[in-house]
C-alpha atoms as a PDB file:
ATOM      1  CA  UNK A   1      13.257 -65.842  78.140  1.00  0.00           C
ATOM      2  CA  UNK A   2      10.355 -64.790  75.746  1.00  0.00           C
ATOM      3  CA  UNK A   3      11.287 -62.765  72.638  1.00  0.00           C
ATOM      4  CA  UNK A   4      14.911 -63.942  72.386  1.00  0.00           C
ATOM      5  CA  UNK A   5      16.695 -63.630  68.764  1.00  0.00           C
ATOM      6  CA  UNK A   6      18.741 -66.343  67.429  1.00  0.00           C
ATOM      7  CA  UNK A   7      21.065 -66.726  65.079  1.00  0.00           C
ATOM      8  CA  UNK A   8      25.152 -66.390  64.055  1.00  0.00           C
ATOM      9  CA  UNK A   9      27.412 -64.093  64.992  1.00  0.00           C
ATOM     10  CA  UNK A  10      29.316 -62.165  62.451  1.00  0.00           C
ATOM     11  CA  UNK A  11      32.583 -61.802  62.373  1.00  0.00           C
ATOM     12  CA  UNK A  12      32.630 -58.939  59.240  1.00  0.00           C
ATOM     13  CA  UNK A  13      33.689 -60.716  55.109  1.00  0.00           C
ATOM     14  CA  UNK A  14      36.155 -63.088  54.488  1.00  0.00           C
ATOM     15  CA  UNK A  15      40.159 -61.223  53.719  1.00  0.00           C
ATOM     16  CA  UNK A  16      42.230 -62.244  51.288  1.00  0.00           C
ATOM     17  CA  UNK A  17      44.576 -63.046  54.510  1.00  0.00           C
ATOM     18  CA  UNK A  18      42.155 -66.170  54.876  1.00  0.00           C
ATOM     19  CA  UNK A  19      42.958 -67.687  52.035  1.00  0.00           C
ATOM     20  CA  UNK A  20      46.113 -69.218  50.029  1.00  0.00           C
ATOM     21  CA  UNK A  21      45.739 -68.443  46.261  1.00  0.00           C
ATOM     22  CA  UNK A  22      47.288 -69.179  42.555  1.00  0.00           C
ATOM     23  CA  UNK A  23      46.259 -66.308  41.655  1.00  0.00           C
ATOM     24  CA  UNK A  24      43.075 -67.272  40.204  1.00  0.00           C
ATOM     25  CA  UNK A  25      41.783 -70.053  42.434  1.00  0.00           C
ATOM     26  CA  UNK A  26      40.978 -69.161  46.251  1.00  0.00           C
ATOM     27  CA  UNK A  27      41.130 -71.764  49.198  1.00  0.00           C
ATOM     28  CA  UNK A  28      40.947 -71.113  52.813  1.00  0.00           C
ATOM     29  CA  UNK A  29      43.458 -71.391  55.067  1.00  0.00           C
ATOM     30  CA  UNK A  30      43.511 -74.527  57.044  1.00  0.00           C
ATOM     31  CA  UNK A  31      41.755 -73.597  60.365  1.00  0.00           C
ATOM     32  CA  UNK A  32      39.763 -70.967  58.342  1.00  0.00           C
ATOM     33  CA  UNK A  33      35.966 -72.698  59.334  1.00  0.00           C
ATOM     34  CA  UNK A  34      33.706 -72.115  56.261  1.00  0.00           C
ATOM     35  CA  UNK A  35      29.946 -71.583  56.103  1.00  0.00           C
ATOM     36  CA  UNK A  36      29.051 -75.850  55.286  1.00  0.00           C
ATOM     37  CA  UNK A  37      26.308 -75.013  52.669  1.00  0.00           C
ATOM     38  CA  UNK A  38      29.112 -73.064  50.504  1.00  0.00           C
ATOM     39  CA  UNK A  39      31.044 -75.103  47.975  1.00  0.00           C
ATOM     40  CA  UNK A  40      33.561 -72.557  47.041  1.00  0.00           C
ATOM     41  CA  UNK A  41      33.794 -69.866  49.492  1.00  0.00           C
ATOM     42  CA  UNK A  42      35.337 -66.632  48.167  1.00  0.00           C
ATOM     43  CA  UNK A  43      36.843 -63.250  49.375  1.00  0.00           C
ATOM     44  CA  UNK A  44      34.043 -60.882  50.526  1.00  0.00           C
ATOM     45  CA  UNK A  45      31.491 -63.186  51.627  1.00  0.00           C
ATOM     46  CA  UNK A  46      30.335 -63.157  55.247  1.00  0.00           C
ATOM     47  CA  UNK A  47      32.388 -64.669  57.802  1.00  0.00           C
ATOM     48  CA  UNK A  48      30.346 -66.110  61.414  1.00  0.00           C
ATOM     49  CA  UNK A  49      31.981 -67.269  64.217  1.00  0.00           C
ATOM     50  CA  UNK A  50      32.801 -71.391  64.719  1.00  0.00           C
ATOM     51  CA  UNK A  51      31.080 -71.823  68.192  1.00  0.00           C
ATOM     52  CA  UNK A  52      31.953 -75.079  68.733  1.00  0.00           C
ATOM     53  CA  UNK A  53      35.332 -75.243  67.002  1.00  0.00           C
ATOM     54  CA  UNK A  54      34.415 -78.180  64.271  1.00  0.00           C
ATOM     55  CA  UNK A  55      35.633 -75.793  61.560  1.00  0.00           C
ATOM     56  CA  UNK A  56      32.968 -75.270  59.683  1.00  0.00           C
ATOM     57  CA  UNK A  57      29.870 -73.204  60.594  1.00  0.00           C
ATOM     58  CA  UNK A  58      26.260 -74.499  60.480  1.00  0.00           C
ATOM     59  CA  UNK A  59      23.500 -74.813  62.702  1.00  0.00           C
ATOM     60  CA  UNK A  60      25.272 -75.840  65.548  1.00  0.00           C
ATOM     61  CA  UNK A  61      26.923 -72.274  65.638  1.00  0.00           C
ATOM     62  CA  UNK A  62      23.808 -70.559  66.023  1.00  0.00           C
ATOM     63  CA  UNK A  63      22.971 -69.276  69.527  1.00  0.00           C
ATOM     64  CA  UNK A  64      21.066 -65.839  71.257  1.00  0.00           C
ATOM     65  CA  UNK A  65      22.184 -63.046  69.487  1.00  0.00           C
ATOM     66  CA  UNK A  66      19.867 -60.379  70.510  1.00  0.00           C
ATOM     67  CA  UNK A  67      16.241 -59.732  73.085  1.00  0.00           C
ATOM     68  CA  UNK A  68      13.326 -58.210  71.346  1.00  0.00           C
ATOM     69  CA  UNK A  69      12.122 -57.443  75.260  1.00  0.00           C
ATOM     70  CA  UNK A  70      13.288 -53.664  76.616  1.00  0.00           C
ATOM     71  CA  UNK A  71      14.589 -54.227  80.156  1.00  0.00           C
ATOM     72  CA  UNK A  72      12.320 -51.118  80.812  1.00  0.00           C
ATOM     73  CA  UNK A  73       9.805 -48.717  79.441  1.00  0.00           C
ATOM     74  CA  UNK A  74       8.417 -45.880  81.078  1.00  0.00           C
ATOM     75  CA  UNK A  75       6.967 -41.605  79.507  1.00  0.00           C
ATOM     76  CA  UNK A  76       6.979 -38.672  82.185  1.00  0.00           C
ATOM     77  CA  UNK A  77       5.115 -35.558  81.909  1.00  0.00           C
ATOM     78  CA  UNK A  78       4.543 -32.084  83.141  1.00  0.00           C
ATOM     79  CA  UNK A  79       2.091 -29.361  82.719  1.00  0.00           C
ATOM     80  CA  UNK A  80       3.071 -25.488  82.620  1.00  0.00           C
ATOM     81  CA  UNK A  81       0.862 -22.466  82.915  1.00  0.00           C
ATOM     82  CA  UNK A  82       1.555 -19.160  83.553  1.00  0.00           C
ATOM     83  CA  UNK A  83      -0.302 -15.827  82.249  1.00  0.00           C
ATOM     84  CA  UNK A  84      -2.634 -17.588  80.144  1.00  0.00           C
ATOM     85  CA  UNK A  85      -0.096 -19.862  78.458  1.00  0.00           C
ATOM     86  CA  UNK A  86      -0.133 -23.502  79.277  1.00  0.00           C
ATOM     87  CA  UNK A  87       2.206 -26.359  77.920  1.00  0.00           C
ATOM     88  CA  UNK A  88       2.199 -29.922  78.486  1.00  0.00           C
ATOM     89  CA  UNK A  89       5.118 -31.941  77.664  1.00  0.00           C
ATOM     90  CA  UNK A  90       4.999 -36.166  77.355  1.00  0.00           C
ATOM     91  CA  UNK A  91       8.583 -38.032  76.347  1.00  0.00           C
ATOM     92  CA  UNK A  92       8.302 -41.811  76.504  1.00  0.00           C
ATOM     93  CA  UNK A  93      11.429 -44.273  76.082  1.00  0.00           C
ATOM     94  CA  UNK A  94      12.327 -48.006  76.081  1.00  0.00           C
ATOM     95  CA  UNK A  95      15.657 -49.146  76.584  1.00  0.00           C
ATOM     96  CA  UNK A  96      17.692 -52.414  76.282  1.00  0.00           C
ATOM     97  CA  UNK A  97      15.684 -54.188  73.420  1.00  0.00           C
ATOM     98  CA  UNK A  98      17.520 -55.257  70.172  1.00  0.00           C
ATOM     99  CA  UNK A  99      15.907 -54.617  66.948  1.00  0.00           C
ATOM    100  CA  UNK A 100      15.886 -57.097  63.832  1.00  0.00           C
ATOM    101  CA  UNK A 101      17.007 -54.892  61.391  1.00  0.00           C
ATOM    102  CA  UNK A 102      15.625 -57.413  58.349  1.00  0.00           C
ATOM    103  CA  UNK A 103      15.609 -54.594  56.155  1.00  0.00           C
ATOM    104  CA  UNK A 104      19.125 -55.161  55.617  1.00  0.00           C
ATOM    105  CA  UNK A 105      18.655 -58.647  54.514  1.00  0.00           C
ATOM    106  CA  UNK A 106      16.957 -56.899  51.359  1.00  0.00           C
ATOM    107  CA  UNK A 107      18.806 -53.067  50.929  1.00  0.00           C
ATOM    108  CA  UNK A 108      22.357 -54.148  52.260  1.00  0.00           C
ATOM    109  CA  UNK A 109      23.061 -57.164  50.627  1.00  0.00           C
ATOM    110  CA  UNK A 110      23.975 -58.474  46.913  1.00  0.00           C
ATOM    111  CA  UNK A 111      21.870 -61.189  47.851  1.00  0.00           C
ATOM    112  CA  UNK A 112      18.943 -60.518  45.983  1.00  0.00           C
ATOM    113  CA  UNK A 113      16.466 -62.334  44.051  1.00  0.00           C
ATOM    114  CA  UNK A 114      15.284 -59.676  42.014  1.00  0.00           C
ATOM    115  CA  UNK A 115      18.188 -57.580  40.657  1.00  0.00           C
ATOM    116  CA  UNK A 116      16.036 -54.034  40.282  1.00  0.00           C
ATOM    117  CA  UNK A 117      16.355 -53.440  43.848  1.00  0.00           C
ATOM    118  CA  UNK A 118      17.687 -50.523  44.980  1.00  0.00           C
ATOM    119  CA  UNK A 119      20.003 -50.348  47.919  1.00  0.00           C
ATOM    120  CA  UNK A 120      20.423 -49.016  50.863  1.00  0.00           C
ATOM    121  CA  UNK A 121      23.645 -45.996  50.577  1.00  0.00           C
ATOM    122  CA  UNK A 122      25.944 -47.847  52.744  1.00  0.00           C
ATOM    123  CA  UNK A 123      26.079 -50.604  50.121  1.00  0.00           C
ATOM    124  CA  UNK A 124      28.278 -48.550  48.601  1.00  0.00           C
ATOM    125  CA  UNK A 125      30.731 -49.258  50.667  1.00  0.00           C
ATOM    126  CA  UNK A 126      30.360 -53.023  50.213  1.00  0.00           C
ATOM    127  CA  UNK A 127      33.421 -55.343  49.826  1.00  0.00           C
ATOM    128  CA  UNK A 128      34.958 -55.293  46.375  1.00  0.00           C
ATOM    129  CA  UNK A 129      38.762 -55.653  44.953  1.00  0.00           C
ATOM    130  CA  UNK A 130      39.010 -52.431  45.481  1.00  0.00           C
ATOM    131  CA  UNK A 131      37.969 -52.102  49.047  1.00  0.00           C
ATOM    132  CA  UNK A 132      38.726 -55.183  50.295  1.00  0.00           C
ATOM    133  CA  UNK A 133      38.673 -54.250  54.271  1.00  0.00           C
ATOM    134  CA  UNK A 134      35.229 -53.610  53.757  1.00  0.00           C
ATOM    135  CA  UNK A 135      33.053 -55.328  56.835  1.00  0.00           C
ATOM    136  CA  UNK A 136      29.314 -55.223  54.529  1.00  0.00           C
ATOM    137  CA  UNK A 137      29.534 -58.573  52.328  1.00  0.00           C
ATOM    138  CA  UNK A 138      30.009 -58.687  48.277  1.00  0.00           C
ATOM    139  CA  UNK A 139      27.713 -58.818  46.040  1.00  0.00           C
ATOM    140  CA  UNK A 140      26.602 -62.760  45.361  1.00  0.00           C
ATOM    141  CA  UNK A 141      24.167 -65.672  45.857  1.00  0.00           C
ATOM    142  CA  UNK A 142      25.959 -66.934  48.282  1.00  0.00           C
ATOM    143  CA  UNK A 143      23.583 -68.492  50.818  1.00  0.00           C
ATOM    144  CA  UNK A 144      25.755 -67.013  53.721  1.00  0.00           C
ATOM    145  CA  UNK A 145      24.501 -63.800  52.388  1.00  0.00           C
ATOM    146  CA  UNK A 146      21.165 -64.282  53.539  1.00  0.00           C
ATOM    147  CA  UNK A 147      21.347 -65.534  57.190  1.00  0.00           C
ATOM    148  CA  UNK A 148      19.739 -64.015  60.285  1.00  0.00           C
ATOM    149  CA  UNK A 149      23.014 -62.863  62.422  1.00  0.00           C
ATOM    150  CA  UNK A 150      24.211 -59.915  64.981  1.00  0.00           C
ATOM    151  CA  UNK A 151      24.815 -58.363  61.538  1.00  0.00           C
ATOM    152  CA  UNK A 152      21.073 -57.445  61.690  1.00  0.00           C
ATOM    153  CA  UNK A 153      20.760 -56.649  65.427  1.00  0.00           C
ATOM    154  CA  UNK A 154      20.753 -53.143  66.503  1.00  0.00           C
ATOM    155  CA  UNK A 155      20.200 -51.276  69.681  1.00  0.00           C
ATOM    156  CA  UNK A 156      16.373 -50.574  69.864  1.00  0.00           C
ATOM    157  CA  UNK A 157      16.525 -47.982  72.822  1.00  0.00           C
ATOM    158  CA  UNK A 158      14.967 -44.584  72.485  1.00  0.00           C
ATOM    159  CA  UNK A 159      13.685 -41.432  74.136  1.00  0.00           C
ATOM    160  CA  UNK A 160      10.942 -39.743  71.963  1.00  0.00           C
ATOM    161  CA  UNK A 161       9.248 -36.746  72.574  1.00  0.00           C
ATOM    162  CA  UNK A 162       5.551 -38.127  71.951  1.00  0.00           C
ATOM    163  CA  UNK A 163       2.885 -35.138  72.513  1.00  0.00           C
ATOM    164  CA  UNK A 164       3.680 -31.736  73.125  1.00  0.00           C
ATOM    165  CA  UNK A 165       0.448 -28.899  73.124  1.00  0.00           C
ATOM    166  CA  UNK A 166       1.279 -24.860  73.636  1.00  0.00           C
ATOM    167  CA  UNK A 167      -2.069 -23.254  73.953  1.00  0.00           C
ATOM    168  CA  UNK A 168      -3.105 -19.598  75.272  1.00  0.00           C
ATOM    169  CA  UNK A 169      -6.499 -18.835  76.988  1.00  0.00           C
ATOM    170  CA  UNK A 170      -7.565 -15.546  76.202  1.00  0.00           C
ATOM    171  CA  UNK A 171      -8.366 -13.373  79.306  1.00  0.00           C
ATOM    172  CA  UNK A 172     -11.901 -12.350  80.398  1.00  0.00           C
ATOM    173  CA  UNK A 173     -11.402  -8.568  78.934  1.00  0.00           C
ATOM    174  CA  UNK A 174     -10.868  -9.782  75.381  1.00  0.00           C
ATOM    175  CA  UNK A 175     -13.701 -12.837  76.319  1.00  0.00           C
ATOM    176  CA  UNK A 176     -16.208  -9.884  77.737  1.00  0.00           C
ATOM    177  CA  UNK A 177     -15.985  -7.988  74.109  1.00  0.00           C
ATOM    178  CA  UNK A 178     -16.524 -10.793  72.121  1.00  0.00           C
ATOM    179  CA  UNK A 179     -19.161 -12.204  73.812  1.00  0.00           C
ATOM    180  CA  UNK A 180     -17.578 -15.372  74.978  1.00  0.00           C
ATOM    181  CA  UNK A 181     -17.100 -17.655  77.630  1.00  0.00           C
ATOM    182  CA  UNK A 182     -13.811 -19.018  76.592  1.00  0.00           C
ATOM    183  CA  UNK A 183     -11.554 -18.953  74.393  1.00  0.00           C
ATOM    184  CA  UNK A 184      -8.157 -21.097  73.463  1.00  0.00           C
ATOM    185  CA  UNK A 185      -5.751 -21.028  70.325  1.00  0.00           C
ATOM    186  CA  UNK A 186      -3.656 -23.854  70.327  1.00  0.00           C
ATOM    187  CA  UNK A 187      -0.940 -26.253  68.645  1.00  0.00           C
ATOM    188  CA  UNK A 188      -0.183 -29.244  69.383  1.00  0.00           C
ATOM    189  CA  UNK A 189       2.474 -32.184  67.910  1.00  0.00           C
ATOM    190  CA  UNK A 190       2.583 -35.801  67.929  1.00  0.00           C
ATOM    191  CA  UNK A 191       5.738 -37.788  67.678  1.00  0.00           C
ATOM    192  CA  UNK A 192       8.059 -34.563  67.461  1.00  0.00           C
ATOM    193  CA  UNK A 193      11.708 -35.726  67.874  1.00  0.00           C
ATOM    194  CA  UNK A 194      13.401 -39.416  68.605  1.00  0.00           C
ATOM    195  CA  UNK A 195      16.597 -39.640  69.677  1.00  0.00           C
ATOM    196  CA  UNK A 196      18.110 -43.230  69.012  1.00  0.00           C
ATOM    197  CA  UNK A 197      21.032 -45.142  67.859  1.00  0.00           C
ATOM    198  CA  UNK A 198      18.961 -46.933  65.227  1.00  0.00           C
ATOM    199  CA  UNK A 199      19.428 -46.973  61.726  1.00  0.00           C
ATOM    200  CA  UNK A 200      15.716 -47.719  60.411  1.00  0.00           C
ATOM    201  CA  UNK A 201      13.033 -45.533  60.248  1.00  0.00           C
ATOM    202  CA  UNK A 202      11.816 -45.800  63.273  1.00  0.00           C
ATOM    203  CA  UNK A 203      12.819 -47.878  66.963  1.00  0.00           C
ATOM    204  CA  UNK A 204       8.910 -48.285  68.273  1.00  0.00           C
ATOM    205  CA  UNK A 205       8.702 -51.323  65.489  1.00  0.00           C
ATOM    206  CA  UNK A 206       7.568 -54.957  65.165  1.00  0.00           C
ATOM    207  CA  UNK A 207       6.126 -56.318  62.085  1.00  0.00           C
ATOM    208  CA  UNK A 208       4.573 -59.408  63.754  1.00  0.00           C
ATOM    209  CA  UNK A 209       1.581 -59.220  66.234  1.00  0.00           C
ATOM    210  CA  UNK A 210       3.195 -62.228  68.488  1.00  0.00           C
ATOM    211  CA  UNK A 211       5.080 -61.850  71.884  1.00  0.00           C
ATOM    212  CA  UNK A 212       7.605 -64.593  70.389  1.00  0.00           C
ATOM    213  CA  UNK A 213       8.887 -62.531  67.573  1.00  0.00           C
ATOM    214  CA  UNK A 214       9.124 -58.735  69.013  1.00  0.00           C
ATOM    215  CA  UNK A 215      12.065 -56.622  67.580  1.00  0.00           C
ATOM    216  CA  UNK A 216      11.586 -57.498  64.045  1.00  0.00           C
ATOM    217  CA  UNK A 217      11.388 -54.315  61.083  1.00  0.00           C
ATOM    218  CA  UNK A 218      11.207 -55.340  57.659  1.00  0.00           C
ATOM    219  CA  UNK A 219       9.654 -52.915  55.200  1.00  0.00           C
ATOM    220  CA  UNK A 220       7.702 -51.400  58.466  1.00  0.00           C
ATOM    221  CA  UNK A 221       6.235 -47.687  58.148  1.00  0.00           C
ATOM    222  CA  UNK A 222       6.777 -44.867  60.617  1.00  0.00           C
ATOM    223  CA  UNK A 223       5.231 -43.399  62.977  1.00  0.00           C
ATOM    224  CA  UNK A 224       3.945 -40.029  61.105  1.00  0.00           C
ATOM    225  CA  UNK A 225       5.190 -37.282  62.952  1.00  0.00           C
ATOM    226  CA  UNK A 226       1.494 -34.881  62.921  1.00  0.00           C
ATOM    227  CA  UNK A 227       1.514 -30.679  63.753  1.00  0.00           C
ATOM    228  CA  UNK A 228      -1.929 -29.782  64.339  1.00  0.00           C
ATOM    229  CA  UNK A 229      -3.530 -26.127  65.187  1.00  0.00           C
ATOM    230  CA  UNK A 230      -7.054 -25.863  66.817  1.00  0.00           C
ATOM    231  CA  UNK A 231      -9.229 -22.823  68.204  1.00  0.00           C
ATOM    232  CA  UNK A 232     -11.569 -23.782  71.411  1.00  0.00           C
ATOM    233  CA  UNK A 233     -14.443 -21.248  71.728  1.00  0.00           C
ATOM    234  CA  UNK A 234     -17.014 -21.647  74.283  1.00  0.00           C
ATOM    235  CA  UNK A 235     -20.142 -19.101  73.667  1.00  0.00           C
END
């Protein structure tokens, strides 16, 4: 299908279980697969999974990891009035897409070709001697560190509360004093609340105007949530 992700699936870093040491040198384990463009694999770096049991990982492990495509999309509404008030309501959603969470490529990753980068705050929590269970890979150049993998992929579905407008119409007593036809006071919102599992800024993303790539956020902006207040007057 169009707008399928591809790439390796991650199996969290490397544990010192996986390895026999000296105390100083670090080798894997025999049946341990290792990423094939690593010459000295270490503890901490990302581990994928060995698809097709060769023991060592490399193109030929790659496979669908993730659809950019929701399996549906749909918004309802409703309009309320009553004693001069009226409020309409819109939500809109999108569920079963994955999202390409790229941004973590860049912000959760030691794998970085400009060291001034900040990071993203779960970094902290990155693999290091002292927290060696640690799933988020250590900081290093390893090229492992910088693969496309279900590391990345995130659940993209939402329910967002898109437009909502509360307005009151003044009534023809008040209208008939002040010389006017009509009269409304209103406010009105625009992307008010999202509620989604996502991690990035916002789940309504893709960075590339093609259908083959949809799903993909790196360095996107967000929708601006907007509060706006308005007067109608008819004379």
């Amino acid at each position: 299908p169009i707008g399928m992700m591809y790439g390796y699936i991650y199996q969290g870093t490397y544990k010192y279980d996986d390895f026999v040491t000296d105390g100083t040198v670090y080798s894997l384990k025999p049946g341990v697969p290792r990423y094939t463009a690593e010459n000295n694999t270490k503890p901490g770096y990302p581990k994928y999974a060995d698809l097709n049991d060769d023991g060592i990982i490399d193109s030929n492990d790659q496979t669908f990891i993730g659809r950019g495509d929701p399996k549906h999309i749909g918004g309802f509404t409703n309009n309320f009035e009553y004693a001069g008030f009226d409020l309409s309501i819109f939500f809109q959603w999108s569920y079963g897409a994955n999202l390409l969470n790229a941004n973590k490529l860049m912000f959760e990753t030691g794998y970085n070709r400009r060291r001034d980068l900040n990071q993203f705050a779960s970094f902290a929590d990155r693999w290091t001697p002292e927290n060696p269970e640690s799933d988020i890979p250590v900081i290093s150049t390893s090229p492992s560190n910088n693969l496309f993998s279900t590391r990345l992929i995130e659940d993209g579905s939402y329910l967002r509360l898109k437009t909502l407008s509360l307005g009151y119409s003044f009534d023809k007593k008040v209208l008939n004093k002040l010389k006017l036809q009509k009269a409304r006071v209103y406010i009105s919102g625009q992307n008010l609340f999202t509620w989604t599992n996502y991690s990035g800024y916002d789940p309504e993303v893709s960075v590339r105007n093609t259908a083959l790539t949809p799903g993909l956020d790196f360095s996107s902006y967000p929708r601006a949530r907007s509060v706006n207040v308005g007067l109608n007057v008819n004379f």
